[in-house]
Protein backbone atom coordinates (compact mmCIF):
# COMPACT_ATOMS: atom_id res chain seq x y z
CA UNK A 1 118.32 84.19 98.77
CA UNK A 2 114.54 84.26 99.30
CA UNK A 3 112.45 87.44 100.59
CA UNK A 4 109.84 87.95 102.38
CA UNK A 5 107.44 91.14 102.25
CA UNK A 6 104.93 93.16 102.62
CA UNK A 7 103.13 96.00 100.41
CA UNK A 8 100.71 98.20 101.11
CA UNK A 9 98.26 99.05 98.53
CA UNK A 10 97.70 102.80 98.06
CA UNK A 11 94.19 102.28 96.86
CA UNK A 12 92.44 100.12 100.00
CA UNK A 13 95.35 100.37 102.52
CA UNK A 14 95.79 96.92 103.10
CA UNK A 15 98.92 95.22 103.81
CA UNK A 16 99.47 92.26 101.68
CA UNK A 17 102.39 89.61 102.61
CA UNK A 18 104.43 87.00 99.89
CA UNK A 19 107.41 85.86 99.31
CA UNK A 20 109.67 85.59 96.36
CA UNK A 21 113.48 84.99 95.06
CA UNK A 22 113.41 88.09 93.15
CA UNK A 23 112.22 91.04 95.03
CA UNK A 24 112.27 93.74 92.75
CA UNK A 25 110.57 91.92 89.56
CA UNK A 26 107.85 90.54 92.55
CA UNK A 27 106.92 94.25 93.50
CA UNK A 28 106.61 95.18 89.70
CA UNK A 29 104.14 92.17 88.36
CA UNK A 30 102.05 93.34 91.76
CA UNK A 31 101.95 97.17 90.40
CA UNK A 32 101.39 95.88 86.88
CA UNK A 33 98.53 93.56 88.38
CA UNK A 34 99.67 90.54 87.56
CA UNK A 35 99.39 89.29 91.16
CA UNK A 36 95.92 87.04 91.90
CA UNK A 37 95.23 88.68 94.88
CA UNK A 38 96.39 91.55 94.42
CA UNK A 39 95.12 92.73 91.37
CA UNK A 40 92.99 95.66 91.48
CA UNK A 41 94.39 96.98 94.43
CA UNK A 42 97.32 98.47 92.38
CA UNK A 43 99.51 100.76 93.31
CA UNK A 44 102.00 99.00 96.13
CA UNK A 45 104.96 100.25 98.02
CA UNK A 46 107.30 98.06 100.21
CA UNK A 47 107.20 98.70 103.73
CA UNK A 48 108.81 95.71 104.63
CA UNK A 49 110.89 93.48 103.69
CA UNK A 50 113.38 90.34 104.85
CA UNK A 51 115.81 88.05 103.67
CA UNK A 52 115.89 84.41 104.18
CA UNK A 53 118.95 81.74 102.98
CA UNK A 54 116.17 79.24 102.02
CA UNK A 55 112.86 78.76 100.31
CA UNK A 56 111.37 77.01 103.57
CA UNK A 57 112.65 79.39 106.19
CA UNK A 58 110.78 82.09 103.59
CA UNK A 59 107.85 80.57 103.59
CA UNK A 60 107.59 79.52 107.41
CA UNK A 61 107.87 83.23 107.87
CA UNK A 62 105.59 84.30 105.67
CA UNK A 63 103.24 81.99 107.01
CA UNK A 64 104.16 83.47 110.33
CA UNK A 65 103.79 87.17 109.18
CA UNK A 66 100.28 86.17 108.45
CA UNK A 67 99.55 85.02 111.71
CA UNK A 68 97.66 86.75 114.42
CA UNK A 69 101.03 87.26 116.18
CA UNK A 70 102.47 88.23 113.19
CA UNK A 71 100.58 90.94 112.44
CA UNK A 72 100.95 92.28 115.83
CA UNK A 73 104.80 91.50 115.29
CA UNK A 74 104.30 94.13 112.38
CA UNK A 75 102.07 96.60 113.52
CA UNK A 76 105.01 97.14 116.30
CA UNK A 77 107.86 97.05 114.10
CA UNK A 78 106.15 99.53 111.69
CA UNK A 79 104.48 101.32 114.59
CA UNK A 80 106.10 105.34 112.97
CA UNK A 81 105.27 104.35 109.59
CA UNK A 82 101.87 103.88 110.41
CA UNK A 83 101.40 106.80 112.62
CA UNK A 84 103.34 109.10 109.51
CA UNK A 85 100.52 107.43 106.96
CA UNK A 86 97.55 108.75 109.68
CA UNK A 87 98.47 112.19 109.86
């Protein structure tokens, strides 16, 4: 099983989307910093996450999820989450 995700970083509040075969141990290299990207942007929570049967389905989504439409895909599902982190 592959997962796809997305964090948002406490310290910029940007949303940052991967994917990985081992969720958990993914989100911890990210807080430790071990992440290219993401380092210096430490600390991360999951706000999102789904599961995919295969590596390619994982990353087609991903790629998706980065997407102009995916975004907006996101924004929508995560539309109380969002409004909960402005007030």
């Amino acid at each position: 099983m592959y997962y796809v995700y997305v964090l948002r970083s406490h310290k910029d509040g940007k949303l940052y989307t991967g994917f990985t075969k081992d969720l958990r141990r993914r989100i911890e290299q990210h807080n430790r910093g071990q992440g290219i990207v993401t380092k210096g942007r430490a600390p991360f929570e999951l706000v999102y996450y789904e599961a995919c049967i295969n590596k390619y389905d994982a990353i087609r989504r991903e790629k998706y999820l980065k997407s102009g439409y995916g975004k907006r895909y996101l924004k929508n599902r995560l539309r109380n989450y969002f409004i909960e982190k402005e007030q």
